[in-house]
C-alpha atoms as a PDB file:
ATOM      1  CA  UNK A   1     148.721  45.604 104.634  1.00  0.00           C
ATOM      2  CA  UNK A   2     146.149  47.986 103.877  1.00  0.00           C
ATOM      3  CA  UNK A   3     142.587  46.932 102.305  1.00  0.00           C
ATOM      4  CA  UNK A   4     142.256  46.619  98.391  1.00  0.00           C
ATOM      5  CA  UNK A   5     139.479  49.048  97.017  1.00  0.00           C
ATOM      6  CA  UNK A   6     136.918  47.012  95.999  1.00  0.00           C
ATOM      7  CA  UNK A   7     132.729  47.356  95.380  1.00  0.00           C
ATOM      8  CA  UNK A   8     130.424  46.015  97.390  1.00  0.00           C
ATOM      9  CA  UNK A   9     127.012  44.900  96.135  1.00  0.00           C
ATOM     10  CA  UNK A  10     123.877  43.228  97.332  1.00  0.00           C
ATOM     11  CA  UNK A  11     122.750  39.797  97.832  1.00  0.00           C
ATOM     12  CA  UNK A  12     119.992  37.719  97.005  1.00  0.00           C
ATOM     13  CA  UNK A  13     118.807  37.554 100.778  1.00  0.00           C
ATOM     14  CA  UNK A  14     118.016  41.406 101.581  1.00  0.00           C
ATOM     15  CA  UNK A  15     115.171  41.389 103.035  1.00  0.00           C
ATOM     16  CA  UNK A  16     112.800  43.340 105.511  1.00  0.00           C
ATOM     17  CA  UNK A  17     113.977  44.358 109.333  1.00  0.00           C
ATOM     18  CA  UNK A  18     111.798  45.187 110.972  1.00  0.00           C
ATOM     19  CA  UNK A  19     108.458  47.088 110.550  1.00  0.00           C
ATOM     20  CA  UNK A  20     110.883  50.044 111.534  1.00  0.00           C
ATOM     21  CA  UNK A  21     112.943  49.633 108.524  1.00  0.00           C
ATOM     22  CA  UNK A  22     115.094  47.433 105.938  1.00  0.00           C
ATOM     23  CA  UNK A  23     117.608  45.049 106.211  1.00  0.00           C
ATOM     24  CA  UNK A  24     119.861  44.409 103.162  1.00  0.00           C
ATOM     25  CA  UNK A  25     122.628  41.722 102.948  1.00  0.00           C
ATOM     26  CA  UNK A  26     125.641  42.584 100.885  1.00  0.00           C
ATOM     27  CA  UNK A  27     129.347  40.946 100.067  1.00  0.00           C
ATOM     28  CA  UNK A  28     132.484  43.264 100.365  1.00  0.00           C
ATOM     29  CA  UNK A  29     135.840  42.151  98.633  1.00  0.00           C
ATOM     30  CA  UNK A  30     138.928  42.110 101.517  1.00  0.00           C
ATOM     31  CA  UNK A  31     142.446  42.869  99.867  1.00  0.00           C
ATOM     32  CA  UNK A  32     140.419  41.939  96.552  1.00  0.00           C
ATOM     33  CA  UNK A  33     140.274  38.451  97.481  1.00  0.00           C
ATOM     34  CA  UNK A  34     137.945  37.428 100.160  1.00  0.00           C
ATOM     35  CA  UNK A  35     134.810  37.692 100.333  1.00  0.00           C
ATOM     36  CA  UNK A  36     133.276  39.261 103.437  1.00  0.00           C
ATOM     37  CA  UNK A  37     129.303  39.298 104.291  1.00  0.00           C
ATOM     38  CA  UNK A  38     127.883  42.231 106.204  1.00  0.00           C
ATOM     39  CA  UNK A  39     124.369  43.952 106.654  1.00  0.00           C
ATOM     40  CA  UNK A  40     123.192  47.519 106.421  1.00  0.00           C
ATOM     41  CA  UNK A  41     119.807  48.629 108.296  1.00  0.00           C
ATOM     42  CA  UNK A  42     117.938  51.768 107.490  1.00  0.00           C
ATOM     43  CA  UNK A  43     114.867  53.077 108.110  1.00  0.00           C
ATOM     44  CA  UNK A  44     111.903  52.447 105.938  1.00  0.00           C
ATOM     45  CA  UNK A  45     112.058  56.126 104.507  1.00  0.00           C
ATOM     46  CA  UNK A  46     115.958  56.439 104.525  1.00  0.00           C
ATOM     47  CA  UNK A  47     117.551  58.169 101.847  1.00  0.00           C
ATOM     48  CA  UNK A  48     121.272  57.724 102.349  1.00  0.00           C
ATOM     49  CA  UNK A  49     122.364  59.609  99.218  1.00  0.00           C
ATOM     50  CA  UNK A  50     120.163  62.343  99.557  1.00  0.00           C
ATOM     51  CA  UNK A  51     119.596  62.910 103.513  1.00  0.00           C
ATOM     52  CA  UNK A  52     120.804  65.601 105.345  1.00  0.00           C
ATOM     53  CA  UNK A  53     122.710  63.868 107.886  1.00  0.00           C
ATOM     54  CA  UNK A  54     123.807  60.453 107.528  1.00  0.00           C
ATOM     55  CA  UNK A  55     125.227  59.393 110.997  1.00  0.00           C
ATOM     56  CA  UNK A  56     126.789  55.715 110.438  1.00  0.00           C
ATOM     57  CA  UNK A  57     127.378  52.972 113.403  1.00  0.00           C
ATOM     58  CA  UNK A  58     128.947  50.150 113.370  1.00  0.00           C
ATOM     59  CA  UNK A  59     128.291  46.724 115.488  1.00  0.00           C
ATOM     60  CA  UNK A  60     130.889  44.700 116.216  1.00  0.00           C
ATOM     61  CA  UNK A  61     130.015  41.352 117.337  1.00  0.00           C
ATOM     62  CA  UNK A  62     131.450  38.767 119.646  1.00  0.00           C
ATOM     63  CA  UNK A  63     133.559  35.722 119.112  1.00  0.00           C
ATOM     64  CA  UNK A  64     132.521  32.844 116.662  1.00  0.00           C
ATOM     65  CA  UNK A  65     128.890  34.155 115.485  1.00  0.00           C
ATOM     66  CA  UNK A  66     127.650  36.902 112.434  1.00  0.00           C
ATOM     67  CA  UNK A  67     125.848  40.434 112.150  1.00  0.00           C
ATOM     68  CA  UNK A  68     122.778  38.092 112.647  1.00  0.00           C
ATOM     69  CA  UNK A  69     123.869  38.655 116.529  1.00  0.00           C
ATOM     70  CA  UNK A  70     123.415  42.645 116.284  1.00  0.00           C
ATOM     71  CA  UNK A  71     119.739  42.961 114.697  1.00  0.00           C
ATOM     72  CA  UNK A  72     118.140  43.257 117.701  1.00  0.00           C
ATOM     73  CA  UNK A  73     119.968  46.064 118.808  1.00  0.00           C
ATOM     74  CA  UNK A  74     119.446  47.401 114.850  1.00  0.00           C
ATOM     75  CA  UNK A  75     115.788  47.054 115.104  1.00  0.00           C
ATOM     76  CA  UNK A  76     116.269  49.189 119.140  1.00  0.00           C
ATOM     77  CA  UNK A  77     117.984  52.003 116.999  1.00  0.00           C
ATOM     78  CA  UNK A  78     115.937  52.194 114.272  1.00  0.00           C
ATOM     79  CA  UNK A  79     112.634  52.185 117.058  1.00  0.00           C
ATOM     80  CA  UNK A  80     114.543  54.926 118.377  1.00  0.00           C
ATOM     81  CA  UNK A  81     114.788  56.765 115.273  1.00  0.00           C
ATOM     82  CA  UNK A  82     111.061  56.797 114.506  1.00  0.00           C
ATOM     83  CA  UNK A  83     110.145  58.368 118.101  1.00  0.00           C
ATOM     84  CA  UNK A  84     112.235  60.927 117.249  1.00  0.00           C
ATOM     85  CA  UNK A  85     110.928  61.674 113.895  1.00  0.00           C
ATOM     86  CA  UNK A  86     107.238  61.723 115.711  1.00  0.00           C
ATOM     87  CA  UNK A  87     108.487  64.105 117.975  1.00  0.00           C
ATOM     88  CA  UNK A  88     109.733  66.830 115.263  1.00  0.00           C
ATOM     89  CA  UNK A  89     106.439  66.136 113.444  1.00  0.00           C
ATOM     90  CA  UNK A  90     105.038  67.570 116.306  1.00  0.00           C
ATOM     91  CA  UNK A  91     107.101  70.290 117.122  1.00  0.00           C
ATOM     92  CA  UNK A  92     106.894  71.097 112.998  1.00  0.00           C
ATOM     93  CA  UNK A  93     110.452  72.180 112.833  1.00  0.00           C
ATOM     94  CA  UNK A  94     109.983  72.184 108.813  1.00  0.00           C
ATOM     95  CA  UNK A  95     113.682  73.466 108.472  1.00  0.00           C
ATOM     96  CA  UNK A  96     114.854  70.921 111.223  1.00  0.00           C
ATOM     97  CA  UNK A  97     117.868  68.504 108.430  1.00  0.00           C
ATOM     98  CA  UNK A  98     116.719  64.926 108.437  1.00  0.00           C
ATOM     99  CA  UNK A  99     118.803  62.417 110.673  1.00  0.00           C
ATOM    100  CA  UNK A 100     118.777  59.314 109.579  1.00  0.00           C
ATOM    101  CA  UNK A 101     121.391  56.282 111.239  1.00  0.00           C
ATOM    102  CA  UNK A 102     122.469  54.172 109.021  1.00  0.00           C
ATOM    103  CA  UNK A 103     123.810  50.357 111.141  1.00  0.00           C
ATOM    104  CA  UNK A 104     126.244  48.510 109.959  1.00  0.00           C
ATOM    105  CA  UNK A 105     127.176  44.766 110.962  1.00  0.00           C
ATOM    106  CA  UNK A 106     129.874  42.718 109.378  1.00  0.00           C
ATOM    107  CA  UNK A 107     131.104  38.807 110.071  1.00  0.00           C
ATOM    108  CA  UNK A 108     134.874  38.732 110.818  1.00  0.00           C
ATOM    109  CA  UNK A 109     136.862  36.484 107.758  1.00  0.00           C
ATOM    110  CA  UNK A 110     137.120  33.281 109.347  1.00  0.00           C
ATOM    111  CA  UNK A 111     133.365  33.336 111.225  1.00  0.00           C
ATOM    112  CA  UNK A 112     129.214  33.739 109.997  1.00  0.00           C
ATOM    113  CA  UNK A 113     129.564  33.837 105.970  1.00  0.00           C
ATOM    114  CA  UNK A 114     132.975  35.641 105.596  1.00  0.00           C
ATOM    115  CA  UNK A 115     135.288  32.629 104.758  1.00  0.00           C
ATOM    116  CA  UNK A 116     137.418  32.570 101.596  1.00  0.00           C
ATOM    117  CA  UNK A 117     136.578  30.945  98.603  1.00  0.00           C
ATOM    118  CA  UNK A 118     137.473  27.128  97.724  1.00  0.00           C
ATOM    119  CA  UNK A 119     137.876  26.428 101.616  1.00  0.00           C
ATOM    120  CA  UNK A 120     139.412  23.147 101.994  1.00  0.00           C
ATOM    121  CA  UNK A 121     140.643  23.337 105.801  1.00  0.00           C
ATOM    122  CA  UNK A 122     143.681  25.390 105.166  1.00  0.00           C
ATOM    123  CA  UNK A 123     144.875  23.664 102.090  1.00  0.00           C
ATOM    124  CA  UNK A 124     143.346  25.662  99.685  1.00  0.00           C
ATOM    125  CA  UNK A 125     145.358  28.413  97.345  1.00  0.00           C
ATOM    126  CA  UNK A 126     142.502  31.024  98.560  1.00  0.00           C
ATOM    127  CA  UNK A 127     143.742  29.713 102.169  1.00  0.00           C
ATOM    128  CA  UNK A 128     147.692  29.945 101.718  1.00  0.00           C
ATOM    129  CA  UNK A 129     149.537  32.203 104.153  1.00  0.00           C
ATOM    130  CA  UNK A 130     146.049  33.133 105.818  1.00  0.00           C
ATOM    131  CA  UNK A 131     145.944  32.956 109.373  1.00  0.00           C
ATOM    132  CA  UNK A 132     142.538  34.351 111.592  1.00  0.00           C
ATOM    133  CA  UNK A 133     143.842  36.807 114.247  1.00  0.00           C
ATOM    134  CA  UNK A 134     143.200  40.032 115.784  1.00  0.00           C
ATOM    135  CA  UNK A 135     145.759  41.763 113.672  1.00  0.00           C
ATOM    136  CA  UNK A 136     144.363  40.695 110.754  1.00  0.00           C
ATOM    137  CA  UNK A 137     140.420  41.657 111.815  1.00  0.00           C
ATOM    138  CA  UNK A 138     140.947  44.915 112.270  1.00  0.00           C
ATOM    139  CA  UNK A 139     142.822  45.223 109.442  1.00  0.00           C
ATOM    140  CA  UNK A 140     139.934  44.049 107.766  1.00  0.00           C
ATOM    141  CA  UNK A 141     137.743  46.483 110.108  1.00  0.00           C
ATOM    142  CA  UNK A 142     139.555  49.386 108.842  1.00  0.00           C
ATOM    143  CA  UNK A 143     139.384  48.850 105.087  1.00  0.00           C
ATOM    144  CA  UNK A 144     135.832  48.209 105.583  1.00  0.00           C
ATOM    145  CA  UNK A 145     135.582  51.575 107.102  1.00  0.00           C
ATOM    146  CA  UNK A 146     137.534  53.109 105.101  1.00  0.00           C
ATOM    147  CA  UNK A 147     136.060  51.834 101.827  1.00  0.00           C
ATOM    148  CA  UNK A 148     132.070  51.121 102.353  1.00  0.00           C
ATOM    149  CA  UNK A 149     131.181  53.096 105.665  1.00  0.00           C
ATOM    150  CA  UNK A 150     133.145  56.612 104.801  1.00  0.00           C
ATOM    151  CA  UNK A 151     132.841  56.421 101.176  1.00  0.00           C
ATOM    152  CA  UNK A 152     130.859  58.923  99.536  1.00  0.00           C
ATOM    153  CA  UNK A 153     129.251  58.374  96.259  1.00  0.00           C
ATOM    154  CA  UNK A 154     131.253  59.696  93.032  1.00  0.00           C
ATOM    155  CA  UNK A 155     129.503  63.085  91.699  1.00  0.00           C
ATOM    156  CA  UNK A 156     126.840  63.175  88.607  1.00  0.00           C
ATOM    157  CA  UNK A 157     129.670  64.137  86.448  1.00  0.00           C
ATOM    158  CA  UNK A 158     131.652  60.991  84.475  1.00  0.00           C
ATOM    159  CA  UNK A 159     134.844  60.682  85.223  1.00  0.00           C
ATOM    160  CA  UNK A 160     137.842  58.515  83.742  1.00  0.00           C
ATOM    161  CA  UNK A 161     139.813  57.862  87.047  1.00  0.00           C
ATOM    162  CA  UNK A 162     139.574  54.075  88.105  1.00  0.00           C
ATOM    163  CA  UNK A 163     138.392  55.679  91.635  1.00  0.00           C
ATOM    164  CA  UNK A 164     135.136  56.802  91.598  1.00  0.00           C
ATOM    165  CA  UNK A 165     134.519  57.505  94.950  1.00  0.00           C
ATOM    166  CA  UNK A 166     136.251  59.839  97.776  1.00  0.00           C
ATOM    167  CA  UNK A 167     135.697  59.980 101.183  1.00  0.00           C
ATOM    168  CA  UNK A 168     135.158  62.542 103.749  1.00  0.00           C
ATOM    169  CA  UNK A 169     137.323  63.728 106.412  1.00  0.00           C
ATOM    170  CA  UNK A 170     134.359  65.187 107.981  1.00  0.00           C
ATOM    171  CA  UNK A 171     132.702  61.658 108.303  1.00  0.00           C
ATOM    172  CA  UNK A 172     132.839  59.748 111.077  1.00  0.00           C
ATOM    173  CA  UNK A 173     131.752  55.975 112.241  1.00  0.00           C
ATOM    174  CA  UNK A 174     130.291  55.447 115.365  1.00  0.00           C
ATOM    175  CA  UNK A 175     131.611  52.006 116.843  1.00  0.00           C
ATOM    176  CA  UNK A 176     129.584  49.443 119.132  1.00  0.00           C
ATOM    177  CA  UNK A 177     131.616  46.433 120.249  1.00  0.00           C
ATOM    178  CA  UNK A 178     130.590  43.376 122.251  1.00  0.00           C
ATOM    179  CA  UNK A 179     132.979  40.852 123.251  1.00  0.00           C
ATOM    180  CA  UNK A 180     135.607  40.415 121.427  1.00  0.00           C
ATOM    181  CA  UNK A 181     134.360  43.413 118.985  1.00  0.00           C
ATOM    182  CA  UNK A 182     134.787  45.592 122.020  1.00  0.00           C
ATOM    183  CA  UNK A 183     138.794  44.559 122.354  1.00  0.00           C
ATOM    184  CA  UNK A 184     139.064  45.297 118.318  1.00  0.00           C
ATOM    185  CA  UNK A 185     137.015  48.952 118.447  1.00  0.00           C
ATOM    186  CA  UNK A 186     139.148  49.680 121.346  1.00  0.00           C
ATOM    187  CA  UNK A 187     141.941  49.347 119.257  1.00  0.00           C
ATOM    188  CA  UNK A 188     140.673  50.676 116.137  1.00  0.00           C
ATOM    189  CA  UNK A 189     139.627  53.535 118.215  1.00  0.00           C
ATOM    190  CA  UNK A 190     143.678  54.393 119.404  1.00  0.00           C
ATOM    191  CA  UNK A 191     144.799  53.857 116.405  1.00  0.00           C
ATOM    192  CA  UNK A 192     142.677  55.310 114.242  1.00  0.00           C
ATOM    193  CA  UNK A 193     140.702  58.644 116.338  1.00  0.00           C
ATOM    194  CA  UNK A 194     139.909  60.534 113.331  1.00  0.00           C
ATOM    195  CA  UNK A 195     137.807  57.890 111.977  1.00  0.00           C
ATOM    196  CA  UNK A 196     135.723  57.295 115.329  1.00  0.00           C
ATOM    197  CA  UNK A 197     132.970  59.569 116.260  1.00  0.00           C
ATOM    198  CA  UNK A 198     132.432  57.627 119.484  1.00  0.00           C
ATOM    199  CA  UNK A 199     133.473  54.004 121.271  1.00  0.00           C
ATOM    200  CA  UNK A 200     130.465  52.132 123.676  1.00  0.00           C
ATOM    201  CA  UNK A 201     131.600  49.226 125.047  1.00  0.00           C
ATOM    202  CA  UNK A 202     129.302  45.836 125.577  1.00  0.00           C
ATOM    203  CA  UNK A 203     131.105  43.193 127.811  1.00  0.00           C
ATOM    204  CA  UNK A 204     134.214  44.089 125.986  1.00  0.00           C
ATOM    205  CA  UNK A 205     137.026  41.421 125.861  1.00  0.00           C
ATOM    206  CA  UNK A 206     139.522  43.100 128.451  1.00  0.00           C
ATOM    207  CA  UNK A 207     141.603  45.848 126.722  1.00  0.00           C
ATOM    208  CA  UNK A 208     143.800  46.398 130.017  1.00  0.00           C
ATOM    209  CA  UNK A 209     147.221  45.825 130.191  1.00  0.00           C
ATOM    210  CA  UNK A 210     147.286  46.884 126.443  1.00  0.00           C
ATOM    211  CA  UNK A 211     148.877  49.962 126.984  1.00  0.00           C
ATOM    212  CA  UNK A 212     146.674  52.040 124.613  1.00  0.00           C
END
């Protein structure tokens, strides 16, 4: 079953990255029901609704730990990011659009702070019928793609439809997997090509014998 649409919003624990750039904490509803904890970095000077060129990427963790597993890599990219800006400071390409990567991580329902509400080992109502598997993390993966990372904001002008937001066939997410987040972009990635910009894998879980 396909994600519900839902907002997503920030916590009470953003907080600084890096000296590179921010790190904000936010909760995205899954199927409008559970409650799933992810992190966005940015540079300190990002702009994400105004920038030129917003290129997204996506960490996906291992096995039984959170996003807190991907921020050194995050802080790497955003390092990364800054050299380059140096470098067209120097060159003074005035005209040159802004790049700016914007890094998501995200804790798989079931593991880190992504567990449903009123958790009472299984017995819960939250908890009926819910069972943590592969199938049901990358569905999860893909509405959180398709909903938060491809999303672009609604326009100035009001509007009456309960969707306020559209998103673009031009965008793409870049997708990093480690471990077991390898196996699930691997799969994500056959499934769902027009969504993926590119696939690196990290001691992926091995995807042979898949047939993919």
């Amino acid at each position: 079953a396909a994600a519900s649409s839902s907002e997503s919003h920030d916590t009470n624990d953003s907080h600084l990255a890096s000296e590179y750039g921010r790190l904000d904490s936010k909760t995205w509803m899954f199927r409008n029901k559970y409650p799933i904890a992810y992190e966005v970095a940015t540079g300190l000077d990002a702009d994400i609704e105004n920038d030129a060129d917003v290129v997204p990427i996506l960490l996906l963790n291992g096995f039984g730990v959170g996003s807190f597993h991907q921020h050194s890599l995050m802080r790497q990219i955003l390092m990364l990011e800054q050299s380059e800006d140096e470098q067209r400071r120097r060159r003074q390409q005035q005209r040159e659009r802004k790049r700016r990567h914007v890094i998501y991580g995200i804790d798989y329902l079931g593991q880190g702070k992504s567990w449903p509400e009123n958790c009472n080992d299984g017995n819960s109502e939250d908890e009926l019928n819910l069972g943590y598997s592969a199938d049901m993390w990358l569905d999860q993966l893909k509405g959180f793609i398709d909903e938060v990372i491809l999303t672009l904001p609604s326009s100035s002008s009001s509007s009456s439809s309960s969707s306020s937001s559209s998103t673009s066939d031009e965008k793409k997410v870049h997708l990093v997997g480690n471990s077991v987040g390898g196996y699930l972009s691997t799969i994500l990635t056959r499934r769902h090509p027009h969504r993926i910009a590119s696939l690196t894998l990290m001691n992926a879980t091995p995807v042979w014998g898949l047939n993919l």
